[in-house]
C-alpha atoms as a PDB file:
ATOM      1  CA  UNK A   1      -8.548 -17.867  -7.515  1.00  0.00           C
ATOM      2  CA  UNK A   2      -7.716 -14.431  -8.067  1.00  0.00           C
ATOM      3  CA  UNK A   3      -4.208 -13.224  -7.415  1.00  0.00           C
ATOM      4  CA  UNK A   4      -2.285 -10.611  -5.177  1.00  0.00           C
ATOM      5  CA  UNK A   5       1.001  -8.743  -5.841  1.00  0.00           C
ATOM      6  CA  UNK A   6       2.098  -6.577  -3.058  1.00  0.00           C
ATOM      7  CA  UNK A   7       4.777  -3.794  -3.043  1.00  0.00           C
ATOM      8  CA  UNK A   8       5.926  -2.476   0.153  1.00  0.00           C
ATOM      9  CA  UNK A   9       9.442  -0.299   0.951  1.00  0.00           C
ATOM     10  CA  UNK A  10       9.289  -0.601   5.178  1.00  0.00           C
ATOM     11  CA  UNK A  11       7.962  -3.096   7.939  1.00  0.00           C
ATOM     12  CA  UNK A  12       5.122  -4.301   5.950  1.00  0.00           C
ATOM     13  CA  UNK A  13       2.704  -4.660   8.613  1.00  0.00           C
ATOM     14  CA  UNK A  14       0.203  -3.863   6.186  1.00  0.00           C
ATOM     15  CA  UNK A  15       1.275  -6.421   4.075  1.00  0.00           C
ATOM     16  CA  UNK A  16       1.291  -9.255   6.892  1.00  0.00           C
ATOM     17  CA  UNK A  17      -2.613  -8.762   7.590  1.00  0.00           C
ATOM     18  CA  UNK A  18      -3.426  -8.705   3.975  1.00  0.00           C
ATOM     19  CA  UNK A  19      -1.785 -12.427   3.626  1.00  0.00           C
ATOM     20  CA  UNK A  20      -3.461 -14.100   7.093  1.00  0.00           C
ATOM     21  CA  UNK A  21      -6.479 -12.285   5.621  1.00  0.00           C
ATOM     22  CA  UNK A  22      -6.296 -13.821   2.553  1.00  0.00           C
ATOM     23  CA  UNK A  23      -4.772 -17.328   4.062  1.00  0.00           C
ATOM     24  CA  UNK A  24      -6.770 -20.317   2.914  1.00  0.00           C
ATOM     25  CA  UNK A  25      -9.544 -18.080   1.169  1.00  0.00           C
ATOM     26  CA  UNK A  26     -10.782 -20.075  -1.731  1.00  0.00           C
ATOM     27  CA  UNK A  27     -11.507 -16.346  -3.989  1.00  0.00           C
ATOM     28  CA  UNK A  28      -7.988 -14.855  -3.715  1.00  0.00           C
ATOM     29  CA  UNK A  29      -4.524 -15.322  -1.811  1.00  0.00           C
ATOM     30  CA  UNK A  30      -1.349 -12.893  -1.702  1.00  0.00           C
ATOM     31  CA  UNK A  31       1.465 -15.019  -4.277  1.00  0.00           C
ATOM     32  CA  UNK A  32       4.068 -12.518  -3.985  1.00  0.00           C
ATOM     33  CA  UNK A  33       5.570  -9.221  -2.113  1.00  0.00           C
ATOM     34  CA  UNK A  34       8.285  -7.438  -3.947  1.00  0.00           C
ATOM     35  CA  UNK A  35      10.138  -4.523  -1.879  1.00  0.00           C
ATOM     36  CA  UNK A  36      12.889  -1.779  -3.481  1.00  0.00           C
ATOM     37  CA  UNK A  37      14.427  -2.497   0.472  1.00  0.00           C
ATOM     38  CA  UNK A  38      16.670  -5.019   0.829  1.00  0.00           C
ATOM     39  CA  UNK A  39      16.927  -4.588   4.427  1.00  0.00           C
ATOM     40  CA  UNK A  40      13.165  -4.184   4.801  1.00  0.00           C
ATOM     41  CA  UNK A  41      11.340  -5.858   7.864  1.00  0.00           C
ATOM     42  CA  UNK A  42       8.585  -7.448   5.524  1.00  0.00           C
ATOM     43  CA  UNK A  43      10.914  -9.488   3.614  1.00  0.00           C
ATOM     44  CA  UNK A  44      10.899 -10.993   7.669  1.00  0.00           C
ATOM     45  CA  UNK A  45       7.691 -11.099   7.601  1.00  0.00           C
ATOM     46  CA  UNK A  46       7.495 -12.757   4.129  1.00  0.00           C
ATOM     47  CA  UNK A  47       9.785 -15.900   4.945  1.00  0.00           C
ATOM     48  CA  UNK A  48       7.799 -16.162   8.546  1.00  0.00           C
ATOM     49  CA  UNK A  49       4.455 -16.662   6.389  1.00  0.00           C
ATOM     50  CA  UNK A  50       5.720 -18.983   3.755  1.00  0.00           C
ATOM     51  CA  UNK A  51       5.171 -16.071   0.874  1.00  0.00           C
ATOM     52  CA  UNK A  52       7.875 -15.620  -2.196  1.00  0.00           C
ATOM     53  CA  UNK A  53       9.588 -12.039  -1.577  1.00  0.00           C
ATOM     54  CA  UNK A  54      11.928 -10.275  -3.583  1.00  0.00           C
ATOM     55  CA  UNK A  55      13.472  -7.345  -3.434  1.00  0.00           C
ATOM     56  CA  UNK A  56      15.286  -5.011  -6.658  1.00  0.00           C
ATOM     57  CA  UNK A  57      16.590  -1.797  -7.496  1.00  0.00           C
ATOM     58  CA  UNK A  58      15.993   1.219  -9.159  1.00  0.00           C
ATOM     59  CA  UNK A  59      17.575  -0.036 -12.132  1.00  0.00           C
ATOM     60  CA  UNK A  60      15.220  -3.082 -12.282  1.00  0.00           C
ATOM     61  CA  UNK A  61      12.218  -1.121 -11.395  1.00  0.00           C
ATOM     62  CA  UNK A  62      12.209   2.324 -13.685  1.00  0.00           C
ATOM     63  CA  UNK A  63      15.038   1.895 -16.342  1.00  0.00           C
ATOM     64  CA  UNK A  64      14.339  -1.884 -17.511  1.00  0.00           C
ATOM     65  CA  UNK A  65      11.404  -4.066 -17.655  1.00  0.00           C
ATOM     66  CA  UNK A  66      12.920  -7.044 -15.135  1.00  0.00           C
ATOM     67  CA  UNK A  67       9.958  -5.878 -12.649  1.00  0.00           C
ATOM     68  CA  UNK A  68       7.766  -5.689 -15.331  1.00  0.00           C
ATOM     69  CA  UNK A  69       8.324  -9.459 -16.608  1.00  0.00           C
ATOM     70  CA  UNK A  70       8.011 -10.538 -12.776  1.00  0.00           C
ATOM     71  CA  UNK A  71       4.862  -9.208 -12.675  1.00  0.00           C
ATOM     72  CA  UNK A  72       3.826 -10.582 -16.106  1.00  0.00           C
ATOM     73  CA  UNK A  73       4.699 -14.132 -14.826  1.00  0.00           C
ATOM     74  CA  UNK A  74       2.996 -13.493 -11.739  1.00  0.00           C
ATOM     75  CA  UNK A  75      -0.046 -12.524 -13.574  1.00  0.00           C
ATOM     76  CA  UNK A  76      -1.802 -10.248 -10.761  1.00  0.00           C
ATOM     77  CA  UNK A  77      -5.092  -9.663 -10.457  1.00  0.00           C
ATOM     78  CA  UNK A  78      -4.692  -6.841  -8.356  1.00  0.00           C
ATOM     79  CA  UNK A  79      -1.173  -4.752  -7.319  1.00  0.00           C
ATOM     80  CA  UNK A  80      -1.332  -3.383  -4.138  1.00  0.00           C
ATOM     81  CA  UNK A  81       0.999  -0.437  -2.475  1.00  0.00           C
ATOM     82  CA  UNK A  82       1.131  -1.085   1.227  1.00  0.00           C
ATOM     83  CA  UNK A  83       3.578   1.328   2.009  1.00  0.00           C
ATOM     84  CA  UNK A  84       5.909   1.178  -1.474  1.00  0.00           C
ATOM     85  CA  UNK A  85       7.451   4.714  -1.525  1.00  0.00           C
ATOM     86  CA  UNK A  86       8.403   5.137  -5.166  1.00  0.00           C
ATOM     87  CA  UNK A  87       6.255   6.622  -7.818  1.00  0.00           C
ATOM     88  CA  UNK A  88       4.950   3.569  -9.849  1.00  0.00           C
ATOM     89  CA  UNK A  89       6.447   3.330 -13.280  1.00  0.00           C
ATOM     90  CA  UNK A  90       4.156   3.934 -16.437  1.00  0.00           C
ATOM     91  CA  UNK A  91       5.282   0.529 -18.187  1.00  0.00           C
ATOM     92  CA  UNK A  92       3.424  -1.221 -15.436  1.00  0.00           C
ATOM     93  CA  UNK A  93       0.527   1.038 -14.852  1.00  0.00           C
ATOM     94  CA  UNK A  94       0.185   0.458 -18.829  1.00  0.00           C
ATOM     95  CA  UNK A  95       0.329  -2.700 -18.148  1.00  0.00           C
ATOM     96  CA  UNK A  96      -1.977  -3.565 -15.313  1.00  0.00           C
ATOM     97  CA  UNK A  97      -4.748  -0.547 -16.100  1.00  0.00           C
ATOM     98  CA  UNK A  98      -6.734  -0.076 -13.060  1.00  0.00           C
ATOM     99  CA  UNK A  99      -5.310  -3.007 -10.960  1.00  0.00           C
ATOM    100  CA  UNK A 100      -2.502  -0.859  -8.964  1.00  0.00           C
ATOM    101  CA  UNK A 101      -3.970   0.261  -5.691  1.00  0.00           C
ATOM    102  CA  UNK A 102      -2.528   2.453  -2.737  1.00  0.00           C
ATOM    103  CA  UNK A 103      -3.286   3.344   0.579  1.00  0.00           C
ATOM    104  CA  UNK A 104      -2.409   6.582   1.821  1.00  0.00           C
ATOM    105  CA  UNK A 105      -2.494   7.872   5.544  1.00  0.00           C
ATOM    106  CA  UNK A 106      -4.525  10.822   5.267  1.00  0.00           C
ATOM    107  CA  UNK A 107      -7.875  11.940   3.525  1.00  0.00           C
ATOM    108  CA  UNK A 108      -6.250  12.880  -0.202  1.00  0.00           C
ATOM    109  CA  UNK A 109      -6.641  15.328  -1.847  1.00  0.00           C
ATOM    110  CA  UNK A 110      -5.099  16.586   1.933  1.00  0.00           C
ATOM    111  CA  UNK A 111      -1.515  15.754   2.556  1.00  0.00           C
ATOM    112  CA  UNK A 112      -0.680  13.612  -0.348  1.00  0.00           C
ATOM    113  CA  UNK A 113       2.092  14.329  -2.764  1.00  0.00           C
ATOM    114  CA  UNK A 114       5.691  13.481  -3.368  1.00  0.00           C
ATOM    115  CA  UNK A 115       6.922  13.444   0.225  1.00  0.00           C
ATOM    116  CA  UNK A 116       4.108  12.558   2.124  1.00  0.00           C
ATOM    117  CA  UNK A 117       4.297   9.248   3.581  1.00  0.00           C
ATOM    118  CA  UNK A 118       4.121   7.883   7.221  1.00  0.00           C
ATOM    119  CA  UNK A 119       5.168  10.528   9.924  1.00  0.00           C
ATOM    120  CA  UNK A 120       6.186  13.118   7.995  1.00  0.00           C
ATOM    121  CA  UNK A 121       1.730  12.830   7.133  1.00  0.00           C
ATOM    122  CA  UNK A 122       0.849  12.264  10.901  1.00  0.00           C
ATOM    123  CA  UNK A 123       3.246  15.427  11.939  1.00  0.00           C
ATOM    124  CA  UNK A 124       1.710  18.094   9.232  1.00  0.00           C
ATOM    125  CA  UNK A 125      -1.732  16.952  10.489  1.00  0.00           C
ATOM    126  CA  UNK A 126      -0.886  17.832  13.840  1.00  0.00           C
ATOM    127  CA  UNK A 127       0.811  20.573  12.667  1.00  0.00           C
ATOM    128  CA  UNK A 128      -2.244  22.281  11.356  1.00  0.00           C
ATOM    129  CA  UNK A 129      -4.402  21.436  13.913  1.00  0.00           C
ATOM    130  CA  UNK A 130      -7.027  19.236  11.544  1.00  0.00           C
ATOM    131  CA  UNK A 131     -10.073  17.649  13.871  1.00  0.00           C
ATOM    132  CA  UNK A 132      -9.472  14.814  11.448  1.00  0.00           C
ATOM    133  CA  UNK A 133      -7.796  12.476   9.434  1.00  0.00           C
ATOM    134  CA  UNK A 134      -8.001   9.245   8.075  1.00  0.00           C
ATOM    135  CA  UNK A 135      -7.078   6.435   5.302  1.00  0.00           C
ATOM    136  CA  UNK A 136      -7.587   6.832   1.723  1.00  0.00           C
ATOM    137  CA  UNK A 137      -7.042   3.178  -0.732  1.00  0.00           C
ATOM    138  CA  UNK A 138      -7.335   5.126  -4.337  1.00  0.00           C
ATOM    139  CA  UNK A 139      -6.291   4.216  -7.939  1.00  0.00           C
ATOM    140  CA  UNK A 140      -2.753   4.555  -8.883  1.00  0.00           C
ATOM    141  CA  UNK A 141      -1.630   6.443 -11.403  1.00  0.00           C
ATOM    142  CA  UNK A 142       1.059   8.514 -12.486  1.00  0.00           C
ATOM    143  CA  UNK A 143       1.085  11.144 -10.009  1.00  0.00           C
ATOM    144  CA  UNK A 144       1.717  10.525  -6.459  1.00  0.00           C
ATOM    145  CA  UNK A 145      -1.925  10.142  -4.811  1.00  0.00           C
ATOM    146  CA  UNK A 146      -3.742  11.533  -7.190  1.00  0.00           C
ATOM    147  CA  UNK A 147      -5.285   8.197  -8.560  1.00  0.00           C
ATOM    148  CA  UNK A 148      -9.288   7.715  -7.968  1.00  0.00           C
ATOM    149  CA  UNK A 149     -10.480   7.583  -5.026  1.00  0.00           C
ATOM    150  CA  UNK A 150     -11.768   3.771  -4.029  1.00  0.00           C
ATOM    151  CA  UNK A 151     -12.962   4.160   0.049  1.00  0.00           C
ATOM    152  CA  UNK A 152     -11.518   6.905   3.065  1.00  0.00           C
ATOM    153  CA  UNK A 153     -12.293   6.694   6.840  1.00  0.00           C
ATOM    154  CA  UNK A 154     -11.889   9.027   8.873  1.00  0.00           C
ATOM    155  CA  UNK A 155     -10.758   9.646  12.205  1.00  0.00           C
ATOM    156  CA  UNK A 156     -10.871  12.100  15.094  1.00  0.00           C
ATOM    157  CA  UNK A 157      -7.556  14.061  16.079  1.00  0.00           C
ATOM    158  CA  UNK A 158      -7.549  15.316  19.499  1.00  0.00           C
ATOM    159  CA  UNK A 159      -5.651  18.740  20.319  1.00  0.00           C
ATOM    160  CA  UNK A 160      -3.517  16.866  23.130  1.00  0.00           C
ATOM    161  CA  UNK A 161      -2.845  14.262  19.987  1.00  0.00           C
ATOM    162  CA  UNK A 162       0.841  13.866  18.842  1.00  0.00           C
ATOM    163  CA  UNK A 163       2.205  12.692  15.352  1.00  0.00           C
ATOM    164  CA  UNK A 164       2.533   8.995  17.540  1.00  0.00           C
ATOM    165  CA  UNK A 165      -0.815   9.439  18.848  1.00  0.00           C
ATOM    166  CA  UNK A 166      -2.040   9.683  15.504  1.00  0.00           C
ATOM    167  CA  UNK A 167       0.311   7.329  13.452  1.00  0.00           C
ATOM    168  CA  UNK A 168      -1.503   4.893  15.877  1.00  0.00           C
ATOM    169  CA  UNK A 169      -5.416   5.670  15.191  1.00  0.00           C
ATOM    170  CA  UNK A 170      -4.383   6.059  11.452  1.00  0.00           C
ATOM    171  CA  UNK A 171      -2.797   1.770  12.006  1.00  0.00           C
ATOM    172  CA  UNK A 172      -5.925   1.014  13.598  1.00  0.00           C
ATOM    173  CA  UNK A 173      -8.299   2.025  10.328  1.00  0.00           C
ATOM    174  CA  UNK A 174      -5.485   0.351   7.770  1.00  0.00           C
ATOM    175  CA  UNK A 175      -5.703  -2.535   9.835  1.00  0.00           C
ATOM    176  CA  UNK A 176      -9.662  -2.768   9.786  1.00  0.00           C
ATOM    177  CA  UNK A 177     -10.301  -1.907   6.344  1.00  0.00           C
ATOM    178  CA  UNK A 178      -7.619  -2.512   4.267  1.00  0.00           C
ATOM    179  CA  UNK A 179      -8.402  -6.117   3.834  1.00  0.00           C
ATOM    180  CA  UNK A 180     -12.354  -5.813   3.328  1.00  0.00           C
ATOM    181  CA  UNK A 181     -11.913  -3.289   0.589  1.00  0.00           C
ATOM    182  CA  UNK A 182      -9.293  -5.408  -1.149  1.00  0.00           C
ATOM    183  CA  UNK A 183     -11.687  -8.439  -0.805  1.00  0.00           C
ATOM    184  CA  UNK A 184     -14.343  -6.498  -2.337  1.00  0.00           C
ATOM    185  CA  UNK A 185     -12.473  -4.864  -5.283  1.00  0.00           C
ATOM    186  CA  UNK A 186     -11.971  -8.405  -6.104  1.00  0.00           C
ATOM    187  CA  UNK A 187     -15.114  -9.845  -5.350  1.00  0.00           C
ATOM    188  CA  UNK A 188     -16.877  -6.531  -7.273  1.00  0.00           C
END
């Protein structure tokens, strides 16, 4: 059985459909969600679904190894971003080479980069008037977004669309794909 690590920062709705997806699958299951939020809404969602959750600090995540030795005892098969907003440490990424995915909200290269995350992506698409947009799950490594790039979809943006409107459309591709691509980078 292959095993999941997620890291998310916020409401971790992204992180709730990746454990019922991978509920009482026999090739892979979610064992643990770690947050840097202590007040974060997935930690909720965690408990609710019966899956460990912990949360830790900058300290523990950048200056020591303590979330490096959590992981190590987890043993992940995969480490997945699902809206974690800090730049991923190179002890890990050493660590765990080519087993730390992200998704983003937009089609990277466009809109990615320190700073770019949730609305503050949906409201410079709208911004510029793009006729598109999308999800991108990529490689992480240690730049912000500029890992490979694993699958995009893409999305229409209406002119009458605001940052909302599209914050929603962008919900309903994580929501679809995010699980199948994780099942099939594990399955691969």
């Amino acid at each position: 059985m292959k095993r999941i690590v997620i890291f998310a920062s916020g409401s971790g709705t992204n992180a709730e459909n990746l454990i019922k997806f991978f509920h009482n699958r026999e090739n892979a299951s979610v064992i643990q969600v770690l947050t840097n939020n202590p007040h974060a809404k997935v930690l909720s969602r965690c408990k609710k679904l019966n899956v460990s959750a912990l949360s830790f600090n900058r300290i523990a995540f950048t200056e020591t190894e303590d979330v490096l030795n959590i992981l190590k005892c987890a043993q992940p098969d995969l480490i997945i971003l699902a809206g974690f907003l800090w730049k991923f440490p190179k002890n890990i990424l050493a660590h765990f080479p080519n087993k730390v995915i992200n998704i983003h909200p937009a089609l990277l290269p466009k809109y990615g980069g320190k700073g770019m995350y949730g609305m503050h992506v949906h409201q410079a698409v709208v911004n510029n008037n793009e006729k598109e947009t999308g999800i991108t799950i990529h490689y992480v490594n240690e730049q912000y977004d500029e890992g490979a790039i694993i699958f995009q979809s893409k999305c229409m943006v209406l002119a009458s669309d605001s940052a909302e409107d599209v914050a929603s459309k962008i919900h309903e591709l994580e929501m679809k794909h995010f699980p199948d691509v994780v099942n099939s980078l594990l399955n691969g």
